[in-house]
C-alpha atoms as a PDB file:
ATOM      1  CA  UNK A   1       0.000   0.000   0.000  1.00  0.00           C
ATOM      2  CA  UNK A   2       1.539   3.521  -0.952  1.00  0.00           C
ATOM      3  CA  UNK A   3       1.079   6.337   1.443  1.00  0.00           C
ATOM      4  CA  UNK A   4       2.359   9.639   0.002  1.00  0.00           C
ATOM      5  CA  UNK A   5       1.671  13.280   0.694  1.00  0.00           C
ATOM      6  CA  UNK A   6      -1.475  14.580  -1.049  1.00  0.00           C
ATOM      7  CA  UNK A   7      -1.599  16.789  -4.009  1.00  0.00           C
ATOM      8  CA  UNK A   8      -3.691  19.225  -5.751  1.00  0.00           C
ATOM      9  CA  UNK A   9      -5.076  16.464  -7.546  1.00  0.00           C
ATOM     10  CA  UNK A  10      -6.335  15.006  -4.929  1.00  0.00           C
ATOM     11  CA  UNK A  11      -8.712  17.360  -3.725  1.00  0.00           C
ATOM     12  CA  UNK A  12     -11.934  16.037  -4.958  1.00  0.00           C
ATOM     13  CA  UNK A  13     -10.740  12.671  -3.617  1.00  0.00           C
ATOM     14  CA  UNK A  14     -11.414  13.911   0.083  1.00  0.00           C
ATOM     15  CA  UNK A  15     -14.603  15.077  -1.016  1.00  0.00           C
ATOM     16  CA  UNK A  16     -15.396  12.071  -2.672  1.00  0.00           C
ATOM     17  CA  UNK A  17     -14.082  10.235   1.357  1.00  0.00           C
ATOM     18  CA  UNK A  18     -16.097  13.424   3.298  1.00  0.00           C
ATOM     19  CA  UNK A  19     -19.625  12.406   1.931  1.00  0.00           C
ATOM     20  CA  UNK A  20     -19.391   9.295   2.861  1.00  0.00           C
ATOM     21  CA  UNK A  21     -19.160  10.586   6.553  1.00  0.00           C
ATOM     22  CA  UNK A  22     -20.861  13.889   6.671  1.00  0.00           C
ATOM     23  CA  UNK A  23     -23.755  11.597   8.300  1.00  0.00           C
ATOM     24  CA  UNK A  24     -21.459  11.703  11.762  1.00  0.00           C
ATOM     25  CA  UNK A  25     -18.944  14.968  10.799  1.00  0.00           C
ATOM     26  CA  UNK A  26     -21.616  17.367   9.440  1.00  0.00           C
ATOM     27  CA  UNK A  27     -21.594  19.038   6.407  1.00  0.00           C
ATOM     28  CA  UNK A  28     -18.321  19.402   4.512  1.00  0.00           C
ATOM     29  CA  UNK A  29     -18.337  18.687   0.808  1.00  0.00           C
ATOM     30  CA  UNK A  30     -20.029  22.192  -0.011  1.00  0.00           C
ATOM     31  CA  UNK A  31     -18.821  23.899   2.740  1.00  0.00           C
ATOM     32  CA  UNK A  32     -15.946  26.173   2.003  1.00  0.00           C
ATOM     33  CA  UNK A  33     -14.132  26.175   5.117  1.00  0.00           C
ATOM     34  CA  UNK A  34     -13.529  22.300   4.748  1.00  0.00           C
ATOM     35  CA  UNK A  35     -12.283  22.967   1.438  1.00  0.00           C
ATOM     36  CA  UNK A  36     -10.037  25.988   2.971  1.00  0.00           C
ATOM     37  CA  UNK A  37      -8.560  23.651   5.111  1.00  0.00           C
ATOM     38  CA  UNK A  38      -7.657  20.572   2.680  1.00  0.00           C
ATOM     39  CA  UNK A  39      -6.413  22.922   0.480  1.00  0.00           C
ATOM     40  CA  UNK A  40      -4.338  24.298   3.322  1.00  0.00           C
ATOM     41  CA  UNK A  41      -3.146  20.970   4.643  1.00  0.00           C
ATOM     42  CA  UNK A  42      -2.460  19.744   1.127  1.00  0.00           C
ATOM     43  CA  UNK A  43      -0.052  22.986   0.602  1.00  0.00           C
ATOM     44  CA  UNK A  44       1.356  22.225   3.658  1.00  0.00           C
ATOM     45  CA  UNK A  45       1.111  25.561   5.293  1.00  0.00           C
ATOM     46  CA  UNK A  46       1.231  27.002   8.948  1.00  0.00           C
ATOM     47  CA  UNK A  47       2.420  23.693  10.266  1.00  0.00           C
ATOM     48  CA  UNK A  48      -0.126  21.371   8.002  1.00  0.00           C
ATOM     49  CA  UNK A  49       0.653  18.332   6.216  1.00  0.00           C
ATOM     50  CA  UNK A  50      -2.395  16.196   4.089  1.00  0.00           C
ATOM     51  CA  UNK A  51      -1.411  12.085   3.471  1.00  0.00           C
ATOM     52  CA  UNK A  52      -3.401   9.889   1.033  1.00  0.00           C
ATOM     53  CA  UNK A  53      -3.411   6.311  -0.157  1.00  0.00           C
ATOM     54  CA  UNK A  54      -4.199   5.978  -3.641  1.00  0.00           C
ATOM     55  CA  UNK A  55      -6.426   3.561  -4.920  1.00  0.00           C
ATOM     56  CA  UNK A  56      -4.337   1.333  -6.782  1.00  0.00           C
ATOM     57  CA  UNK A  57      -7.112  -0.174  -8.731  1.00  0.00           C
ATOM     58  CA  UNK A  58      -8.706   3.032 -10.673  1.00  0.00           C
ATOM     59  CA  UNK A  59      -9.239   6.854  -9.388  1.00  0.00           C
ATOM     60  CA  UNK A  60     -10.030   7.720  -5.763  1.00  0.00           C
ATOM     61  CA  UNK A  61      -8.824   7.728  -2.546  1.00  0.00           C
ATOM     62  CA  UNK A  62      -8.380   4.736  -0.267  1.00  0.00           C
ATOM     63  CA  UNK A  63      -7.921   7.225   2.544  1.00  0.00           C
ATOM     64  CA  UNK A  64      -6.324  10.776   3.360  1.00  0.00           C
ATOM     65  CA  UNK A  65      -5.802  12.197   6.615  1.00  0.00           C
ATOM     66  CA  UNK A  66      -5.387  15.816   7.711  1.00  0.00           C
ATOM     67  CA  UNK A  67      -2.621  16.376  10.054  1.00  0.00           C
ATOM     68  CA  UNK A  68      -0.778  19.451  12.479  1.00  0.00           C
ATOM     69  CA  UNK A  69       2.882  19.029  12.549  1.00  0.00           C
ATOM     70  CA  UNK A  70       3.863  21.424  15.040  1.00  0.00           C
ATOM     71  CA  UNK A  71       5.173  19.792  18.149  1.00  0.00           C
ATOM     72  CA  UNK A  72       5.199  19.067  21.199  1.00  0.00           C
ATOM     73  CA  UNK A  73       1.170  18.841  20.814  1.00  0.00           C
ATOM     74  CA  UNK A  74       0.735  17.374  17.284  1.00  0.00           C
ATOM     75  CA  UNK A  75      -3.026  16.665  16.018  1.00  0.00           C
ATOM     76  CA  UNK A  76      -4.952  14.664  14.094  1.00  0.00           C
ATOM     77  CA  UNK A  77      -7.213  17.206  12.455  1.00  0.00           C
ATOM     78  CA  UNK A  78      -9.222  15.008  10.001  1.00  0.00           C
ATOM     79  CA  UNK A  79      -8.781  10.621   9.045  1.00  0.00           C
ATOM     80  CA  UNK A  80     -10.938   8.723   6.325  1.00  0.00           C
ATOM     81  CA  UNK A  81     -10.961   5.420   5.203  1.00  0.00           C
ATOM     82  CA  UNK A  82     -12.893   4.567   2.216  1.00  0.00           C
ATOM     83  CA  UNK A  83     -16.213   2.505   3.130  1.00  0.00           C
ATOM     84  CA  UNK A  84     -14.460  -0.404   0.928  1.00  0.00           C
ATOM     85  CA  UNK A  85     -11.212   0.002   2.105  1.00  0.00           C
ATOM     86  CA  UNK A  86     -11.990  -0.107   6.066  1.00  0.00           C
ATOM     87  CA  UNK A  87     -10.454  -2.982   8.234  1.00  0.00           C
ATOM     88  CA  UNK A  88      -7.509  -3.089   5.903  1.00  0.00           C
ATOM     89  CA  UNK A  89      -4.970  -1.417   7.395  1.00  0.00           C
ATOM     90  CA  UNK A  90      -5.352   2.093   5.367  1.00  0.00           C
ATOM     91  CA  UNK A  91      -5.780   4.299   8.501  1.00  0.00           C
ATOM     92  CA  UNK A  92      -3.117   2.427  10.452  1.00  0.00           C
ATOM     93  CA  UNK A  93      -0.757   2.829   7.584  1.00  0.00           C
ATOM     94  CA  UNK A  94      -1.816   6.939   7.427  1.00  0.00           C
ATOM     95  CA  UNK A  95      -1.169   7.463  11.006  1.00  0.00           C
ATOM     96  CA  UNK A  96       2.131   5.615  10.916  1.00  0.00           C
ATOM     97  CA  UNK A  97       3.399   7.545   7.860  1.00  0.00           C
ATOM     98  CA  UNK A  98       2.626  10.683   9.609  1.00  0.00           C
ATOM     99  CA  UNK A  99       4.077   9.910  12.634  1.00  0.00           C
ATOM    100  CA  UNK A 100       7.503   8.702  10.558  1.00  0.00           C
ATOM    101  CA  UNK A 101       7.317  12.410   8.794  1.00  0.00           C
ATOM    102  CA  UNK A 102       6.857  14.509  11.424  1.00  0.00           C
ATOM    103  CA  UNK A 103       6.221  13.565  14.772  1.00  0.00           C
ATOM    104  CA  UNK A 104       9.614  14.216  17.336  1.00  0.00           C
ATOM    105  CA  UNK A 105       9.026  13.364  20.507  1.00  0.00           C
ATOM    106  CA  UNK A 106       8.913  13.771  23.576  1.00  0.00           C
ATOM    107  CA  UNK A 107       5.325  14.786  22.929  1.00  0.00           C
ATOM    108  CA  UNK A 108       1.575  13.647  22.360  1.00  0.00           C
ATOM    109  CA  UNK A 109      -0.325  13.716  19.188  1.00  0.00           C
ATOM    110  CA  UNK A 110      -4.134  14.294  19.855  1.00  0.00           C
ATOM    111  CA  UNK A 111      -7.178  13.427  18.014  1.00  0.00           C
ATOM    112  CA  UNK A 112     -10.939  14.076  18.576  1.00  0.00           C
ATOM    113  CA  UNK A 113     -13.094  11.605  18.045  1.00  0.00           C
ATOM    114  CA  UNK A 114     -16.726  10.212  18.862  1.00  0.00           C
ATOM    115  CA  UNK A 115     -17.972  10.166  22.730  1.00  0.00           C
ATOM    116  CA  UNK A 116     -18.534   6.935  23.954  1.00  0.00           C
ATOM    117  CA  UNK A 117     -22.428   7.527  23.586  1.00  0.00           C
ATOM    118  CA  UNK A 118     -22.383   8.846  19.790  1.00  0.00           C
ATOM    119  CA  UNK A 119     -23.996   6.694  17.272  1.00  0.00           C
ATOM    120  CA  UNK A 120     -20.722   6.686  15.303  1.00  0.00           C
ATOM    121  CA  UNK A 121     -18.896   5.529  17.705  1.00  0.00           C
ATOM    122  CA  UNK A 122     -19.571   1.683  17.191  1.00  0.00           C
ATOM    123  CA  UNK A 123     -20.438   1.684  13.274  1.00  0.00           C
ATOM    124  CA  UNK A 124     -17.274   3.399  12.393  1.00  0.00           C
ATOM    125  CA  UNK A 125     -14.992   1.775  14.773  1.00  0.00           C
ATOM    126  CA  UNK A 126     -12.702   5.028  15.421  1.00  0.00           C
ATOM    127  CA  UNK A 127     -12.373   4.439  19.279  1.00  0.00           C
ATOM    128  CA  UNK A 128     -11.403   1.404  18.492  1.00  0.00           C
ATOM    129  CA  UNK A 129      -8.951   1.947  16.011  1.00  0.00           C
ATOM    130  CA  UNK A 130      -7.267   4.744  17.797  1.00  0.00           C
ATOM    131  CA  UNK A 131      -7.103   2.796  20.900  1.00  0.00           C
ATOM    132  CA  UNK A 132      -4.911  -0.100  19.080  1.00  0.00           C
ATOM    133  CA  UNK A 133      -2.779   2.335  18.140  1.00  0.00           C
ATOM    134  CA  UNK A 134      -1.806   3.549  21.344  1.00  0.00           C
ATOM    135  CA  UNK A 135      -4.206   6.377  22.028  1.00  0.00           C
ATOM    136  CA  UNK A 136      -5.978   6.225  25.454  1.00  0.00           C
ATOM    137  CA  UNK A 137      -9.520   8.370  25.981  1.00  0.00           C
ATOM    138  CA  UNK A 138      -8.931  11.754  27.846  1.00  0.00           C
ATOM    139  CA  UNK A 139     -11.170  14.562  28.237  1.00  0.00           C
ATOM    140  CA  UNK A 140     -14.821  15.560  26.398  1.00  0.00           C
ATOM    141  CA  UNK A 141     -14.571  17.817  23.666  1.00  0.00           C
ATOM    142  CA  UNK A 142     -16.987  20.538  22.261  1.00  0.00           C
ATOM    143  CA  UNK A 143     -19.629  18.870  20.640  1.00  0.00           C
ATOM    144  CA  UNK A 144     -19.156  17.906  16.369  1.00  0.00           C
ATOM    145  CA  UNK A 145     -21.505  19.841  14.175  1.00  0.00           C
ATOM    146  CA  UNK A 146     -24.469  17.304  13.782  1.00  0.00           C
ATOM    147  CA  UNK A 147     -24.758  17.616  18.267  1.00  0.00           C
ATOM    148  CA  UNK A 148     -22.883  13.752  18.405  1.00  0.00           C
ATOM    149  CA  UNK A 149     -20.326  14.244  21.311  1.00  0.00           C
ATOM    150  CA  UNK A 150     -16.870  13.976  20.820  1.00  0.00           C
ATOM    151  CA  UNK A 151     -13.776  13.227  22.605  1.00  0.00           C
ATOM    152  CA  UNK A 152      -9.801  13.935  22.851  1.00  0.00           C
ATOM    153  CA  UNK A 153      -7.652  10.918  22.347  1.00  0.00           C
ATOM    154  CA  UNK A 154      -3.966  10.966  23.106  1.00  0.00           C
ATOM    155  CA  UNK A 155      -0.843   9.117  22.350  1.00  0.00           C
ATOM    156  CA  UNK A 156       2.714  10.042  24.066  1.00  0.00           C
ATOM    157  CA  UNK A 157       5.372  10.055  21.859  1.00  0.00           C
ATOM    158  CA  UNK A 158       8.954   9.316  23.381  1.00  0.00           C
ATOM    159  CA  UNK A 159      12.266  10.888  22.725  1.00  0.00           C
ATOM    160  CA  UNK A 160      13.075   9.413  19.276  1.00  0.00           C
ATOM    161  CA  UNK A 161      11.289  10.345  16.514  1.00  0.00           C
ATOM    162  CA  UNK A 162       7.634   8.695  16.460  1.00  0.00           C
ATOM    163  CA  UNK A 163       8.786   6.489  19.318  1.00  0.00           C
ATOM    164  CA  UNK A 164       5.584   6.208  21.728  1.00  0.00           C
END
């Protein structure tokens, strides 16, 4: 599986990964501060970096995660996985690339993700997935834009680079 940095190409890709979520993220194919900020992740401005994995079978996006590189507190901003691509190992292999690229501990990278008690919690697996990758439940966040709740979830990274 190839994990690379996004493009300019690849915009409508995360558009084509945010409507199939919108139904637990809110709106953000036609809204333009989503597009803002892909276009500002994919530039890599201000401490922003945007990773994709190519489909290798035709057009599209597999996945593509937005992510904030400044340290020590490094975040998770935004992670899809293709409905037909979930389970295989795409968002493991997105969070791993970023952390190779630009994660240098000591630190924590953060993430917000469903509340325990959101109805996306279970069907999309995300507490899950971020828990097997070393990312323990903290505090309640703000609530996401459809009124789900949300919560942090945070990893410590060591003193090597990506080392948690």
């Amino acid at each position: 599986m190839t994990i690379r940095p996004a493009r300019a190409e690849d915009f409508p890709g995360f558009l084509g990964l945010a409507a199939q979520v919108e139904q637990w993220f809110g709106p953000m194919v036609e809204e333009p501060g989503f597009h803002d900020a892909v276009r500002e992740h994919i530039d890599g401005r201000d401490g922003h970096a945007a990773l994709v994995a190519p489909s290798a079978s035709g057009p599209g996006l597999l996945g593509g995660m937005l992510f904030g590189t400044r340290g020590p507190t490094y975040h998770v901003h935004w992670l899809v996985v293709s409905g037909r691509a979930r389970g295989t190992g795409v968002g493991r292999a997105l969070v791993e690339e970023a952390v190779r690229r630009h994660v240098r501990g000591p630190g924590e990278i953060e993430v917000v993700t469903f509340g325990p008690d959101h109805p996306g919690a279970d069907v999309s697996g995300a507490r899950v997935f971020y828990e097997r990758l070393g990312f323990t439940p903290a505090e309640a966040a703000a609530p996401g834009p459809e009124g789900g709740s949300r919560q942090v979830f945070r990893r410590t990274v060591g003193h090597r680079r990506g080392v948690g």
